[in-house]
N, C-alpha and C. Protein backbone atom coordinates (compact mmCIF):
# COMPACT_ATOMS: atom_id res chain seq x y z
N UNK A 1 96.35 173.99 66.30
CA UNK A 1 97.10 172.97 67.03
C UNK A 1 98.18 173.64 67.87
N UNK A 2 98.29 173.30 68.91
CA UNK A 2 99.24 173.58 69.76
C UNK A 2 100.73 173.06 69.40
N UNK A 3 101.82 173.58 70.30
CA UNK A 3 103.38 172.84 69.99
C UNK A 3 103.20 171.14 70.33
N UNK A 4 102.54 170.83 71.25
CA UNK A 4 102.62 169.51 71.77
C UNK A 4 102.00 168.47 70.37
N UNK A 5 101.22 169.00 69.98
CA UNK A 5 100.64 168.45 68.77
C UNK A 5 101.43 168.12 67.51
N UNK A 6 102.46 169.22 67.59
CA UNK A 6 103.25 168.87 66.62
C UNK A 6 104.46 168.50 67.07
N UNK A 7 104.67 167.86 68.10
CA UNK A 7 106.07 167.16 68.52
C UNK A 7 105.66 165.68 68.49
N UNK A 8 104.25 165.60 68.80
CA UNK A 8 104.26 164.43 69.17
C UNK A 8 102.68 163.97 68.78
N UNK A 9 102.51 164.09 66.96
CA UNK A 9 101.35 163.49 66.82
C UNK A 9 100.41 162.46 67.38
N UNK A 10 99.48 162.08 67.09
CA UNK A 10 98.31 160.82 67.88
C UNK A 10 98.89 160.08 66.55
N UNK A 11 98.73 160.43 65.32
CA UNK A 11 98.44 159.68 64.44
C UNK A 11 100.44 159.34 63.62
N UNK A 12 101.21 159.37 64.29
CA UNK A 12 102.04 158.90 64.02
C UNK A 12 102.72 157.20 63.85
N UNK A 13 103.83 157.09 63.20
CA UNK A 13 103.72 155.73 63.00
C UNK A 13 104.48 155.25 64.47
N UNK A 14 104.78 155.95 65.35
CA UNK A 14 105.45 155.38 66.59
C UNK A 14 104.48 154.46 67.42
N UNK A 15 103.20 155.52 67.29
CA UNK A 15 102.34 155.00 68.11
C UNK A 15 101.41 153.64 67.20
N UNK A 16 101.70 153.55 66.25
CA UNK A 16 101.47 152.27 66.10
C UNK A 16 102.37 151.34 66.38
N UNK A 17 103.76 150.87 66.24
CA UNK A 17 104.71 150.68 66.75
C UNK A 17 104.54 150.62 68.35
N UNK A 18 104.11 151.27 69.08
CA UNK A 18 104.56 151.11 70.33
C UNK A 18 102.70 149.96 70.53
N UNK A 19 101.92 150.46 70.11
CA UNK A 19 100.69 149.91 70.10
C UNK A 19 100.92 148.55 70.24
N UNK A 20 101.68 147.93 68.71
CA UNK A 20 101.61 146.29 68.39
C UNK A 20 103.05 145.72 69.10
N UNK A 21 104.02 146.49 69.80
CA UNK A 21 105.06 146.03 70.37
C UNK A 21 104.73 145.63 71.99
N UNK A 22 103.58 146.20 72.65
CA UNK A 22 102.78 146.00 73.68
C UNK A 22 101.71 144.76 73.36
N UNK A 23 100.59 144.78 72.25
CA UNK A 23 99.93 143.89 71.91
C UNK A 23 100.45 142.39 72.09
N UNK A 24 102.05 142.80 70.89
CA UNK A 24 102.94 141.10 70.90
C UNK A 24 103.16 140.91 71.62
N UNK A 25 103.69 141.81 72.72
CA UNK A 25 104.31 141.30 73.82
C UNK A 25 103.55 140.59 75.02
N UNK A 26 102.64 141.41 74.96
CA UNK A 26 101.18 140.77 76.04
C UNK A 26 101.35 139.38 75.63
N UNK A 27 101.02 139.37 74.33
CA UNK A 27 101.05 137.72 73.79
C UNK A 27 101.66 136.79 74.05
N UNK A 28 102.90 137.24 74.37
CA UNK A 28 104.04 136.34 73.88
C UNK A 28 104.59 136.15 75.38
N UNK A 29 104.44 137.44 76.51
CA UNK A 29 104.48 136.53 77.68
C UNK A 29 103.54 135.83 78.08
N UNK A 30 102.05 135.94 78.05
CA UNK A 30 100.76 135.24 78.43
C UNK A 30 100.90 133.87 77.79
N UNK A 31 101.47 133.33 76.36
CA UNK A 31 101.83 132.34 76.22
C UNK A 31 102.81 131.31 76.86
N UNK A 32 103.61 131.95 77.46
CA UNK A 32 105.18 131.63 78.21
C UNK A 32 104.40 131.35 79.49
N UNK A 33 103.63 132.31 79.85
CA UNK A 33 102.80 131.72 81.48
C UNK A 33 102.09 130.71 81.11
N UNK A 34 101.48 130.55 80.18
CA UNK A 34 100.23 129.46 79.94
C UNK A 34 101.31 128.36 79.91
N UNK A 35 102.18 128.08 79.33
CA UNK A 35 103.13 126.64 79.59
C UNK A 35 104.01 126.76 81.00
N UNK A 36 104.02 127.47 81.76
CA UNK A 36 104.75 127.12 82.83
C UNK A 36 104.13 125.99 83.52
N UNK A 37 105.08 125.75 84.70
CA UNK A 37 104.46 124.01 85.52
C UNK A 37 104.04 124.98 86.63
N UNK A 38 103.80 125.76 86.57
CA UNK A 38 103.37 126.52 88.05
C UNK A 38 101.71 126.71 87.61
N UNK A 39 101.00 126.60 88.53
CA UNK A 39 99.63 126.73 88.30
C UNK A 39 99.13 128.39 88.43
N UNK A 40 99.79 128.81 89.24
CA UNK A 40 99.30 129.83 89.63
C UNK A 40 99.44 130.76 87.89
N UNK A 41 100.82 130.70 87.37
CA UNK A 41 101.12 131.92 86.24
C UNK A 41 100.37 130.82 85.59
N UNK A 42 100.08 129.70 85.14
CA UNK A 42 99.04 129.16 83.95
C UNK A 42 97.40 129.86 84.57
N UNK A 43 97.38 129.82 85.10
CA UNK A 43 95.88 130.22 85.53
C UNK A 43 95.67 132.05 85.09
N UNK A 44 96.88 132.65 85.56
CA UNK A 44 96.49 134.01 85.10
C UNK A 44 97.78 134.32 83.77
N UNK A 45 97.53 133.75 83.47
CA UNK A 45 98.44 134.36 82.41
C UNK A 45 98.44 135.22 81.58
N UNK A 46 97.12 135.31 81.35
CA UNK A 46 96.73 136.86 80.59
C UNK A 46 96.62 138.46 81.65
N UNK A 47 97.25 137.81 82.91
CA UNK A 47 97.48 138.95 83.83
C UNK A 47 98.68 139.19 83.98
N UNK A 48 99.70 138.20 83.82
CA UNK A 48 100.84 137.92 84.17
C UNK A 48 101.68 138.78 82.68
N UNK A 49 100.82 138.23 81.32
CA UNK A 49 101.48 138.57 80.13
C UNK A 49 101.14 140.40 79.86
N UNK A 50 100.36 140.69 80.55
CA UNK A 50 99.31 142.28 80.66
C UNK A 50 100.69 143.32 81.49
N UNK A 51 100.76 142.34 82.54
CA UNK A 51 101.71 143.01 83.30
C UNK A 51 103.33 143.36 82.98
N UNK A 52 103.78 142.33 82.66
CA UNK A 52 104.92 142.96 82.01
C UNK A 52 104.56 143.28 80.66
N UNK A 53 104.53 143.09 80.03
CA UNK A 53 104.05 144.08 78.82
C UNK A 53 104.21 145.36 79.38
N UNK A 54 103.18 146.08 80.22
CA UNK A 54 103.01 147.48 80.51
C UNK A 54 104.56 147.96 81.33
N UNK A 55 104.95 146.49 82.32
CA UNK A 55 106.54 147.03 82.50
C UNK A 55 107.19 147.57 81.17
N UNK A 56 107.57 146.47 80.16
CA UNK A 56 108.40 146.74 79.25
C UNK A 56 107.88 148.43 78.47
N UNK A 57 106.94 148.43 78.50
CA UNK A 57 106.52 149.86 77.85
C UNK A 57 107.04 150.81 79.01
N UNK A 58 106.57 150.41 79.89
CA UNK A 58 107.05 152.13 81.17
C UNK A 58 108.73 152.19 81.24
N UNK A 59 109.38 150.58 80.86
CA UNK A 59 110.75 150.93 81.02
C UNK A 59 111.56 151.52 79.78
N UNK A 60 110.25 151.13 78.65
CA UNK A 60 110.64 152.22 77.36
C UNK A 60 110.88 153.83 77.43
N UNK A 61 109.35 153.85 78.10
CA UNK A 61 109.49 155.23 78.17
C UNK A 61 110.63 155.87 79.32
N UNK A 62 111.37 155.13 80.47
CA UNK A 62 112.12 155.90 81.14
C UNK A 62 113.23 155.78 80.82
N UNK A 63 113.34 154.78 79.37
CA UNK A 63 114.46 155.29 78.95
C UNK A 63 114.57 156.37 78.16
N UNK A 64 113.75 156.20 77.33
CA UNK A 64 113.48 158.07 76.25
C UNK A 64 113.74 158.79 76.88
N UNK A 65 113.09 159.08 78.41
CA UNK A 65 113.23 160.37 79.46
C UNK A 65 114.28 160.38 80.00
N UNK A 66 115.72 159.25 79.94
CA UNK A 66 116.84 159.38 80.58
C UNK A 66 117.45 159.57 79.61
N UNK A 67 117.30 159.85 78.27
CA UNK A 67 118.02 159.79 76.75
C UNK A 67 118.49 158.50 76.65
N UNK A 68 118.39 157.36 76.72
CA UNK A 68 119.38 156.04 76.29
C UNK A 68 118.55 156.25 74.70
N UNK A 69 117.62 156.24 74.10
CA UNK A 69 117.12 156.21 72.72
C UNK A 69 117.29 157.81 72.47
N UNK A 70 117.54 157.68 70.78
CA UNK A 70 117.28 158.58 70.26
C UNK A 70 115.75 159.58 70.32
N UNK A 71 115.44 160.25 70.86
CA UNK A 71 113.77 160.67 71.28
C UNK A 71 113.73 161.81 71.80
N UNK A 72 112.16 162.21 71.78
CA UNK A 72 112.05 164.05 72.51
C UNK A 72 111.82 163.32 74.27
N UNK A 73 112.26 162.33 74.36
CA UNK A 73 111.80 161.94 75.84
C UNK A 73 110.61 161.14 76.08
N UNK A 74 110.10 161.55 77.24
CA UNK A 74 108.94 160.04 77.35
C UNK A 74 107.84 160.44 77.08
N UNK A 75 106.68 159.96 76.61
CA UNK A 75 105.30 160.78 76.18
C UNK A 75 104.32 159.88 76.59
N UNK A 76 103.66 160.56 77.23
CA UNK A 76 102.23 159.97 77.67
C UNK A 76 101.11 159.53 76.34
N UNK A 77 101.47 160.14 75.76
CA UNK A 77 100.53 159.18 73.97
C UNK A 77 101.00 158.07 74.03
N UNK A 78 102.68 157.69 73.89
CA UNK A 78 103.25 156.40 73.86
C UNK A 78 102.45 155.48 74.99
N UNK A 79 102.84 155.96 76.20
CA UNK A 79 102.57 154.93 77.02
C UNK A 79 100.90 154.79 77.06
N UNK A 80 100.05 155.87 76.50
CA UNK A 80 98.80 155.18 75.92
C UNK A 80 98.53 154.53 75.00
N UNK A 81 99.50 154.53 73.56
CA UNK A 81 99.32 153.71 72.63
C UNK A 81 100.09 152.16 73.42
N UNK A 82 100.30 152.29 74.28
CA UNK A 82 101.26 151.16 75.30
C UNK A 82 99.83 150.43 75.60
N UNK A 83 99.01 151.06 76.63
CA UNK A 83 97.97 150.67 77.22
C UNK A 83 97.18 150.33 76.71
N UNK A 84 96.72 150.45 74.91
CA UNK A 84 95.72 150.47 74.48
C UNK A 84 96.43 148.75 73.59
N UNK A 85 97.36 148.83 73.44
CA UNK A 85 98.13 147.72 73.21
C UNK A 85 98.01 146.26 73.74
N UNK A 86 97.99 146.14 75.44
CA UNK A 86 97.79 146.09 76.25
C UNK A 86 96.55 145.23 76.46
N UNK A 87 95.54 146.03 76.22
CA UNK A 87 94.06 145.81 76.87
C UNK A 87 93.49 145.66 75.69
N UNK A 88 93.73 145.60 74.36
CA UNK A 88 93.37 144.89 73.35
C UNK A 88 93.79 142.95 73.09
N UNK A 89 95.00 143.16 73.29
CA UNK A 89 95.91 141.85 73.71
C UNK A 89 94.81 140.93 75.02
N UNK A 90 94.70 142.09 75.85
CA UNK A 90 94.09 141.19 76.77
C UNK A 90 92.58 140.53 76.51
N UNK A 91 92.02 141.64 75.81
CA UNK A 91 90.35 141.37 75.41
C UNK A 91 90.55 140.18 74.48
N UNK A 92 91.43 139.90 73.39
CA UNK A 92 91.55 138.97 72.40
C UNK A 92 91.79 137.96 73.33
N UNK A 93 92.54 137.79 74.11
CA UNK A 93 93.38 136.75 75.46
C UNK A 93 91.04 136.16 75.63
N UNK A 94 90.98 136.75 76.41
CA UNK A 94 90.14 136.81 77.20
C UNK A 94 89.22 135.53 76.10
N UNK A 95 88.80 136.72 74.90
CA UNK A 95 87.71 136.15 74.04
C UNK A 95 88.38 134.56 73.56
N UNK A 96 89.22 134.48 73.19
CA UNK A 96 89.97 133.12 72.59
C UNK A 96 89.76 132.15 74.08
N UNK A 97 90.49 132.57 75.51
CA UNK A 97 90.28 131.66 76.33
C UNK A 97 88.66 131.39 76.50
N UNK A 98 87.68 131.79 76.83
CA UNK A 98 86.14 131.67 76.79
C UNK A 98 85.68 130.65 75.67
N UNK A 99 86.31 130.92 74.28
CA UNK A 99 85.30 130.18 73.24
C UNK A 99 86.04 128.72 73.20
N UNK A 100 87.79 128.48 74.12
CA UNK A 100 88.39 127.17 73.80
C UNK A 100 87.33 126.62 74.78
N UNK A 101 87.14 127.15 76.11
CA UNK A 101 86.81 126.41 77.02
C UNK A 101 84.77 126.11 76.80
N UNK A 102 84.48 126.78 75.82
CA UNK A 102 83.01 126.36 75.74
C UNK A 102 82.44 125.44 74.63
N UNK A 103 84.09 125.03 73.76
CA UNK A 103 84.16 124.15 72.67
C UNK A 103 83.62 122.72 73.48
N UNK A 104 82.62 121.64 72.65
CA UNK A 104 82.53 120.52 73.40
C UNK A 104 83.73 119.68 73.26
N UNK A 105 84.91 119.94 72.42
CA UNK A 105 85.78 118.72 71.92
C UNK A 105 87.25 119.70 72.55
N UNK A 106 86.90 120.24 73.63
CA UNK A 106 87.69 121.15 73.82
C UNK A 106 89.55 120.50 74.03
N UNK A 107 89.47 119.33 73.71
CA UNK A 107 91.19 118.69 73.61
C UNK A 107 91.05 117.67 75.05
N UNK A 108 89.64 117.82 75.71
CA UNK A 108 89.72 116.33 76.59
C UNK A 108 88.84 115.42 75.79
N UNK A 109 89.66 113.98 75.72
CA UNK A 109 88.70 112.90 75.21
C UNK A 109 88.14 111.96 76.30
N UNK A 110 87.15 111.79 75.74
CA UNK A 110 86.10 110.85 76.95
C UNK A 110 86.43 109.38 76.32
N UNK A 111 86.60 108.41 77.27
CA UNK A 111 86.76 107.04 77.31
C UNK A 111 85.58 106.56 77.71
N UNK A 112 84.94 105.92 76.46
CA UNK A 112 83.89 105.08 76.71
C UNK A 112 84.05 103.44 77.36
N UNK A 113 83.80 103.00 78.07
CA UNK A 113 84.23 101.70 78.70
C UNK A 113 83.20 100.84 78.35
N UNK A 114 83.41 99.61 78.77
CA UNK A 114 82.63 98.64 77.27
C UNK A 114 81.72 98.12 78.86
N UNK A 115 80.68 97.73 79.28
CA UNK A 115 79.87 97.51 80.55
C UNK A 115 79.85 95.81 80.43
């Protein structure tokens, strides 16, 4: 193993940490878009929640690299355990929106009218 290997394992607990702090976060803005009154962020919201997410991770890492956190600086593992965070969040996004919308009772009710 090289020095880089041992500054900054794959299999450390950061990078899980940075993994599910990207994941939630995807979540948790893509939810915040899905209730807005604006059509446009309800319609993409799992682009909208993807996107900052990956902000909040890149502005993690430029803070490590400016020292505001305690850290060896910014690491490209992080901001891949960022990405992988990310695009898992989004695939779950994705799969959950597909199976609400192919439900038959999908939360519209049909009004039968009497002839």
């Amino acid at each position: 193993m090289n020095n880089d290997d041992d500054k900054d394992p794959w299999l450390a607990p950061d990078k899980l940490y940075h993994f599910l702090f990207c994941f939630l976060l995807t979540l948790f803005f893509s939810a915040l878009a899905s209730l807005s009154r604006y059509h446009f962020l309800r319609s993409h919201s799992t682009w909208v929640g993807s996107i900052l997410s990956l902000l909040a991770g890149a502005a993690k890492e430029a803070a490590d690299q400016l020292g505001l956190f305690p850290s060896a600086g910014a690491s490209a593992r992080d901001a891949l355990a960022d990405l992988l965070g990310v695009l898992v969040a989004a695939m779950a996004l994705s799969l959950w929106n597909r199976l609400r919308r192919s439900r038959p009772d999908s939360g519209h009710t049909r009004r039968v009218l009497p002839v």
